[in-house]
Protein backbone atom coordinates (compact mmCIF):
# COMPACT_ATOMS: atom_id res chain seq x y z
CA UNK A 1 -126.48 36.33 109.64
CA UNK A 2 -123.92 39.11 109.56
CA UNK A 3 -121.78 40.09 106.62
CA UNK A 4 -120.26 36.72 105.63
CA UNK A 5 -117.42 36.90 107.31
CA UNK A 6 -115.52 33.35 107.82
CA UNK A 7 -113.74 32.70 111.23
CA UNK A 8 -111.78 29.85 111.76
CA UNK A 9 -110.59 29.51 115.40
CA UNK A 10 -108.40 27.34 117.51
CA UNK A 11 -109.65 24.08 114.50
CA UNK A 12 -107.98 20.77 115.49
CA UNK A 13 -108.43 17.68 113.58
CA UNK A 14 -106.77 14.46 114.83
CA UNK A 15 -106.74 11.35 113.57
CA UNK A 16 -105.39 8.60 115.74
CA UNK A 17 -101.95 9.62 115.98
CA UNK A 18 -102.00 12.33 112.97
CA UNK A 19 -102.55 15.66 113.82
CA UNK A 20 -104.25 16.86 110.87
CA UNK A 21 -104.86 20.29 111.36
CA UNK A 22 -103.40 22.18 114.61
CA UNK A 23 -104.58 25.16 116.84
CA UNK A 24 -105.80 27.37 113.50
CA UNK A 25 -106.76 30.13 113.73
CA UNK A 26 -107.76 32.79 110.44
CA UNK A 27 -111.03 34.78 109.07
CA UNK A 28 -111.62 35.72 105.55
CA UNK A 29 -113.18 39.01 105.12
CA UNK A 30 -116.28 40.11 102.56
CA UNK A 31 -115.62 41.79 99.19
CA UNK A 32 -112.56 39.97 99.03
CA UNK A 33 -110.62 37.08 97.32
CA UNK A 34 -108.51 35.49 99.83
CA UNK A 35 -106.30 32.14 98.26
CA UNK A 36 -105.86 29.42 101.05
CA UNK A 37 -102.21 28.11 100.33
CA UNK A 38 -99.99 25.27 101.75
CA UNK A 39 -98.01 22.40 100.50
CA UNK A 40 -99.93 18.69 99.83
CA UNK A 41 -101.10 16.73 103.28
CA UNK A 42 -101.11 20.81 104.79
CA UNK A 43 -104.66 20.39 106.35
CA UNK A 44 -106.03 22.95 103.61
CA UNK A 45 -108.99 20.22 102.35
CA UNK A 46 -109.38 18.94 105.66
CA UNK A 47 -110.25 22.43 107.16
CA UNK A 48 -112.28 23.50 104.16
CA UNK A 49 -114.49 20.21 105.38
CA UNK A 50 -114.86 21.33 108.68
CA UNK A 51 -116.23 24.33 107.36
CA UNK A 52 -118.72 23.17 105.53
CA UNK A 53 -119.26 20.65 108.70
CA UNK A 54 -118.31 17.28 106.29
CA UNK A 55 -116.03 16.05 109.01
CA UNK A 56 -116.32 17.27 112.63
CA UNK A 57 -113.30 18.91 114.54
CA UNK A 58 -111.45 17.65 117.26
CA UNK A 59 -111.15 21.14 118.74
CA UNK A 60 -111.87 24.72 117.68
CA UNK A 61 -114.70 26.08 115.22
CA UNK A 62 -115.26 27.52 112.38
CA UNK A 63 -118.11 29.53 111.24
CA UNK A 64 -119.83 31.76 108.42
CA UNK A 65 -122.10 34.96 109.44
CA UNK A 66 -121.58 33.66 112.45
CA UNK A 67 -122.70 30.23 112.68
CA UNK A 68 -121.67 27.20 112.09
CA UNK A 69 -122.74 25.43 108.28
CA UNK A 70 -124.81 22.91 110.18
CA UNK A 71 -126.82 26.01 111.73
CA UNK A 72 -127.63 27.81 108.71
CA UNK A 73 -131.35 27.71 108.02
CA UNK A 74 -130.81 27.88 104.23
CA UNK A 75 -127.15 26.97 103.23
CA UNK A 76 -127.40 26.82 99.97
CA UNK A 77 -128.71 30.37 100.03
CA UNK A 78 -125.28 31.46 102.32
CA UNK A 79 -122.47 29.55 101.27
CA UNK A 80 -121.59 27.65 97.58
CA UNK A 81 -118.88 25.46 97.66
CA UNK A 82 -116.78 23.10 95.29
CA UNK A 83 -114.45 20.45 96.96
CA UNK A 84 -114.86 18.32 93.92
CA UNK A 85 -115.12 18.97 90.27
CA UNK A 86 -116.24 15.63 89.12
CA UNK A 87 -119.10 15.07 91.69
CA UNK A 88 -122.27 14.69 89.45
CA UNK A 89 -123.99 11.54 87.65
CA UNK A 90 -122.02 10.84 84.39
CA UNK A 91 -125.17 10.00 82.63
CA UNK A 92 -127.13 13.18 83.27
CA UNK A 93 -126.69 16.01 81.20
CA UNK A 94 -125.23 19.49 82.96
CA UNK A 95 -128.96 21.36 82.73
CA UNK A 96 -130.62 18.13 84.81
CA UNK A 97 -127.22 18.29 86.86
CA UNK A 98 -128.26 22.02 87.62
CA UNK A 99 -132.10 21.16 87.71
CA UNK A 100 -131.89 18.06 90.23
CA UNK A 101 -129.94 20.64 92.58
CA UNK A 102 -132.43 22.99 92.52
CA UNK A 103 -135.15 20.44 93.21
CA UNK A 104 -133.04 19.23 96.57
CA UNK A 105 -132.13 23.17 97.59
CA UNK A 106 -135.79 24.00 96.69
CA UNK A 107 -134.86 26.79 94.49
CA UNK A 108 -136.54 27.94 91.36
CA UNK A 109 -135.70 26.03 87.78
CA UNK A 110 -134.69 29.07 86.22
CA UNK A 111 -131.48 29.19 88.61
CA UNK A 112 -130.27 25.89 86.26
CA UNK A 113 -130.28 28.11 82.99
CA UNK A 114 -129.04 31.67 84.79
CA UNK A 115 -125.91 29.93 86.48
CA UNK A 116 -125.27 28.06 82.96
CA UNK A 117 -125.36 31.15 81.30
CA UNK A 118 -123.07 32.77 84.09
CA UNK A 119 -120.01 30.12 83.85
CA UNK A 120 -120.57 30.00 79.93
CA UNK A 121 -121.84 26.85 80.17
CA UNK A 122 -125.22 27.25 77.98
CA UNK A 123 -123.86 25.45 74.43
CA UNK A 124 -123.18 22.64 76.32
CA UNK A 125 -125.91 21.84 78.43
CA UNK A 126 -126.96 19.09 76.88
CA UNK A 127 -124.23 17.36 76.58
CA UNK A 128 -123.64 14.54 79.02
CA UNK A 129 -121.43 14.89 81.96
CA UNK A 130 -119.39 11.88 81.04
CA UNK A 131 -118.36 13.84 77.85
CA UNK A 132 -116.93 16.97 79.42
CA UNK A 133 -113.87 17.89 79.65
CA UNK A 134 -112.02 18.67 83.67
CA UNK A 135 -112.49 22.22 83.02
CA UNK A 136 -115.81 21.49 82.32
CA UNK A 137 -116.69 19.91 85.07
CA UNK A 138 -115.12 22.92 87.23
CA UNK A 139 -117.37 24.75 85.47
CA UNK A 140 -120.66 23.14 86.48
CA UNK A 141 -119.25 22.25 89.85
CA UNK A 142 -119.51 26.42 90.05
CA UNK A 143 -122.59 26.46 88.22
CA UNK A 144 -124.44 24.20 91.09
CA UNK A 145 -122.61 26.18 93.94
CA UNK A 146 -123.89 29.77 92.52
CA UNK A 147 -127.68 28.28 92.39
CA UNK A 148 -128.47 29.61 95.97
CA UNK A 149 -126.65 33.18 94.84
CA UNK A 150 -124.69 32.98 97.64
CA UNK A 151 -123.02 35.16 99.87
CA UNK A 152 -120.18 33.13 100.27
CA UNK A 153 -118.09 30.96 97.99
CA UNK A 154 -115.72 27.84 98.92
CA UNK A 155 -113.71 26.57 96.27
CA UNK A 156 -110.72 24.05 96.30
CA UNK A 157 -108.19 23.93 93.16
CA UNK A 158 -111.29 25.55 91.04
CA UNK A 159 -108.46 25.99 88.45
CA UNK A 160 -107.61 22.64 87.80
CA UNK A 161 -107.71 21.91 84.23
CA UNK A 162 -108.55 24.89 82.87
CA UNK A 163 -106.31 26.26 79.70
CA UNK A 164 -104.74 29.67 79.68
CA UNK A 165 -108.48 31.05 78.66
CA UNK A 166 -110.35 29.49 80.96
CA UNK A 167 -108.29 30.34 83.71
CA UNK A 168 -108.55 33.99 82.76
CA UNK A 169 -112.39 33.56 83.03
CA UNK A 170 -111.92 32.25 85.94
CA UNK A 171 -109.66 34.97 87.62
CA UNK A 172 -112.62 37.49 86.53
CA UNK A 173 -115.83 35.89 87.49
CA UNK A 174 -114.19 35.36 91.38
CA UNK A 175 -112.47 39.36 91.43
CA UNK A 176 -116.36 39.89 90.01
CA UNK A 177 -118.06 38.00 92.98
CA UNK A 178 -115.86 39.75 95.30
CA UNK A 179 -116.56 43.34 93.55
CA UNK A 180 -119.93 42.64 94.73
CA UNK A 181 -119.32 41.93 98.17
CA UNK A 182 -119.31 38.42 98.95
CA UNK A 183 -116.66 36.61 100.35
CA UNK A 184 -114.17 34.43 98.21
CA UNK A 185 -112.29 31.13 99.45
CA UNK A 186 -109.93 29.33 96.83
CA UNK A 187 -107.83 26.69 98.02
CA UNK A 188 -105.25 26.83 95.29
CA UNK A 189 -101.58 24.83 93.95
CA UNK A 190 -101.30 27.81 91.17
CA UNK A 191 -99.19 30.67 92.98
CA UNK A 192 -98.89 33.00 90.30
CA UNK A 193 -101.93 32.73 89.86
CA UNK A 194 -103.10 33.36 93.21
CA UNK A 195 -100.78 36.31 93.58
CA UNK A 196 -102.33 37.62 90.47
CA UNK A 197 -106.17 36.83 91.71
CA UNK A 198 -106.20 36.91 95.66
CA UNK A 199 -106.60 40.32 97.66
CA UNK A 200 -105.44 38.10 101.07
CA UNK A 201 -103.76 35.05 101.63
CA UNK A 202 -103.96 32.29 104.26
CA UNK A 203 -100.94 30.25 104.35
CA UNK A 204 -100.56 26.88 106.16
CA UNK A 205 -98.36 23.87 106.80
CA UNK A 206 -97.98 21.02 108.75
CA UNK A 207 -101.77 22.02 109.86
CA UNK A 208 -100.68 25.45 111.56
CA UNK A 209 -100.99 28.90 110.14
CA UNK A 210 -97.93 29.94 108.89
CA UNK A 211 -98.60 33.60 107.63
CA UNK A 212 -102.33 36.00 106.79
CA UNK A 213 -102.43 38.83 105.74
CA UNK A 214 -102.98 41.36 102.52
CA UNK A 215 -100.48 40.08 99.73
CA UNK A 216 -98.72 43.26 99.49
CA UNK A 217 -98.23 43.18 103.10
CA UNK A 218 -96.41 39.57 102.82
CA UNK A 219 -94.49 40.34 100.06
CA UNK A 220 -93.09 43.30 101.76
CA UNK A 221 -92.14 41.37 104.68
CA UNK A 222 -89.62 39.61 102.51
CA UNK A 223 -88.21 42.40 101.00
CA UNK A 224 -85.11 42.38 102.95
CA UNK A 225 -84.63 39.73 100.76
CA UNK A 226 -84.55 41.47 97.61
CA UNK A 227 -81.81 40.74 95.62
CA UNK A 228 -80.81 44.40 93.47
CA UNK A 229 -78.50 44.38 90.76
CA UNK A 230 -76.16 47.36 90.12
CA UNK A 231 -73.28 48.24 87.40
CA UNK A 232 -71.25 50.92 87.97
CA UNK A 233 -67.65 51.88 86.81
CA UNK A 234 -66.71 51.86 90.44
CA UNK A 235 -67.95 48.86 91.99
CA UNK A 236 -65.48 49.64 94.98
CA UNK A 237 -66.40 53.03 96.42
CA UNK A 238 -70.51 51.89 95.79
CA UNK A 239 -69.72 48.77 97.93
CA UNK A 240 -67.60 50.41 100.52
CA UNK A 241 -70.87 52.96 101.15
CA UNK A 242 -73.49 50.63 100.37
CA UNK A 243 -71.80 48.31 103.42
CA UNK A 244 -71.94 51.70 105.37
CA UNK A 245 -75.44 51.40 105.78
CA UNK A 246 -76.07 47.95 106.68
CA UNK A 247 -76.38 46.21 103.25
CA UNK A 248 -74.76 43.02 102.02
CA UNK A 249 -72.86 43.48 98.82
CA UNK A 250 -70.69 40.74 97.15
CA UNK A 251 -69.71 40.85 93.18
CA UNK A 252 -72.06 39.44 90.68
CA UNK A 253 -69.68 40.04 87.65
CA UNK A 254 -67.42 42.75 86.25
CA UNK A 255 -68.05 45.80 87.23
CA UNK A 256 -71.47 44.68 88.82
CA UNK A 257 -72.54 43.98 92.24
CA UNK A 258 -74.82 42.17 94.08
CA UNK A 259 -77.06 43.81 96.92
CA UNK A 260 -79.39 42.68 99.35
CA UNK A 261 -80.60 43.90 103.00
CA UNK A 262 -81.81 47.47 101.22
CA UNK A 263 -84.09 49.08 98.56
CA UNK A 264 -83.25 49.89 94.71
CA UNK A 265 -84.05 53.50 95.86
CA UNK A 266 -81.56 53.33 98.54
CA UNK A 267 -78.78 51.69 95.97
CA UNK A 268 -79.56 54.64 93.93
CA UNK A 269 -79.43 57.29 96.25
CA UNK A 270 -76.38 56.14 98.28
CA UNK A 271 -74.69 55.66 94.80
CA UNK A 272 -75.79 59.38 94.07
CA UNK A 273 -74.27 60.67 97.34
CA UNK A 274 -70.78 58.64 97.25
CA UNK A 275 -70.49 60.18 93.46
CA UNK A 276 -70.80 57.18 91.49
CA UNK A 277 -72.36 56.41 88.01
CA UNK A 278 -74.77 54.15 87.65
CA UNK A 279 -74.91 51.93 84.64
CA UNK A 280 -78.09 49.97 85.66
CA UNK A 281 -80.17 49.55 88.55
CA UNK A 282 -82.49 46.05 88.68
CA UNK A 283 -84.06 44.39 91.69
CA UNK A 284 -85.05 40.84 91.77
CA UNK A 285 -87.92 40.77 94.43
CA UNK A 286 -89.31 37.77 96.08
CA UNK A 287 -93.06 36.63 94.55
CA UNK A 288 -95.71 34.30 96.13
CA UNK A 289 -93.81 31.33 95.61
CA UNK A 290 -90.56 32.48 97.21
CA UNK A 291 -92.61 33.60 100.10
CA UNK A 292 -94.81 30.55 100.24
CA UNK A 293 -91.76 28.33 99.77
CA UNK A 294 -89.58 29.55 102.64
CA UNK A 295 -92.72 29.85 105.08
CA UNK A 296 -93.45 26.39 104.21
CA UNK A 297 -90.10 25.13 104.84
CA UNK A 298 -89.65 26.87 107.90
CA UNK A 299 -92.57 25.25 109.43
CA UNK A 300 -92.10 21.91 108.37
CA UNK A 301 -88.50 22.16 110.22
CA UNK A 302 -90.07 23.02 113.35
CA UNK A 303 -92.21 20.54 113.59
């Protein structure tokens, strides 16, 4: 077993004639939080399955440490994973949730108090399943995957139905896990969210990788589509120069002006050298969603 590391490559999953997921290819490093993204029927559920070796490929492989799920001597002691909040008997109450995992993963009782007591979990304990709430139930689906304290952790839509607080906590305990190391998987809907969680992101459609990488280094590749905002007393002489360079300008108003193709700090300083005031200076840059949105789209076209 190496560092944790998750490498997904060349995963195919057909189903008669639906192509499922197609030729992908993406690894997920330690110490970091890396969101999986990609519109409904994308593949991202289907691929978290073959990870975990719940439905078997058609092509490709993917593996954790180096092996595959199915090859780990211990897996509960590797990977925890959540593909479902609501998978536990509505009649048991979350500590014998906790305490019939540990019997089955062979682990210690004591795990079944330390992991309620590390998703805040403790005052209800012993309250029946059937009686908590969707957030909840994330909650002790988290719980049961931490019980092996493992290295790496798989989690699909882990923020679903969680308020504003909750989802806070949430945000914390994963940047937390990855602080220490391990490596972080959330399959996630929520895209401000994930822009404010995720170091990486891995986004997919139509079952082929659409875009990886660092979000600050996606972001930036869309910032020639940065929309920047400028008022000036001269909207003329600022559009004549700012076209001098390459950008797109068209009027946004009186005596304002519409830019994109540049930075703000090029508006300003071509403003500067033509000789023209500057009333104000905004830029309107392009978040998750906008990126995720036009990748998305883009891919869907070509297939």
């Amino acid at each position: 077993m190496d560092d944790g590391r998750i490498v997904v490559s060349g995963l195919t999953k057909r189903y008669r004639a639906v192509t499922a997921v197609d030729d992908l290819s993406f690894t997920v490093e330690p110490g970091r939080v890396t969101g999986f993204l990609g519109p409904n029927g994308a593949g991202k559920t289907t691929t978290l399955r073959m990870l975990l070796n719940l439905v078997m490929p058609t092509a490709g492989a993917a593996t954790v440490g180096g092996r595959r799920y199915v090859d780990l001597r211990e897996p509960d002691r590797v990977v925890g994973a959540v593909l479902e909040a609501s998978s536990a008997h509505k009649g048991r109450t979350g500590r014998n949730h906790l305490r019939a995992c540990c019997i089955v993963a062979g682990l210690p009782m004591a795990r079944a108090e330390q992991v309620l007591d590390l998703v805040g979990l403790t005052p209800a304990a012993d309250r029946k399943f059937k009686g908590y709430s969707l957030g909840m139930r994330q909650r002790l689906g988290i719980a049961a995957a931490m019980l092996g304290d493992p290295r790496v952790l798989i989690l699909d839509e882990p923020a679903n139905g969680l308020d504003p607080e909750g989802i806070r906590w949430m945000r914390e305990f994963l940047r937390g896990l990855a602080a220490e190391g391990r490596t972080v998987l959330v399959s996630s809907h929520l895209l401000s969210e994930m822009q404010a969680l995720a170091d990486d992101v891995v986004i997919i459609a139509a079952g082929r990788l659409a875009r990886q990488g660092a979000v600050a280094d996606v972001l930036a590749s869309m910032a020639g589509d940065t929309q920047i905002q400028v008022g000036t007393p001269d909207p003329q002489t600022l559009a004549s120069a700012l076209r001098a360079i390459g950008a797109t300008v068209r009027p946004a108003g009186p005596d304002t002006l519409l830019v994109t193709g540049t930075s703000a700090a090029v508006v300003g300083d071509t403003a500067l050298a033509a000789g023209v005031a500057v009333h104000h200076l905004s830029a309107d840059q392009p978040d998750l969603e906008d990126v995720f949105l036009t990748l998305t789209t883009e891919r869907a076209a070509i297939r």
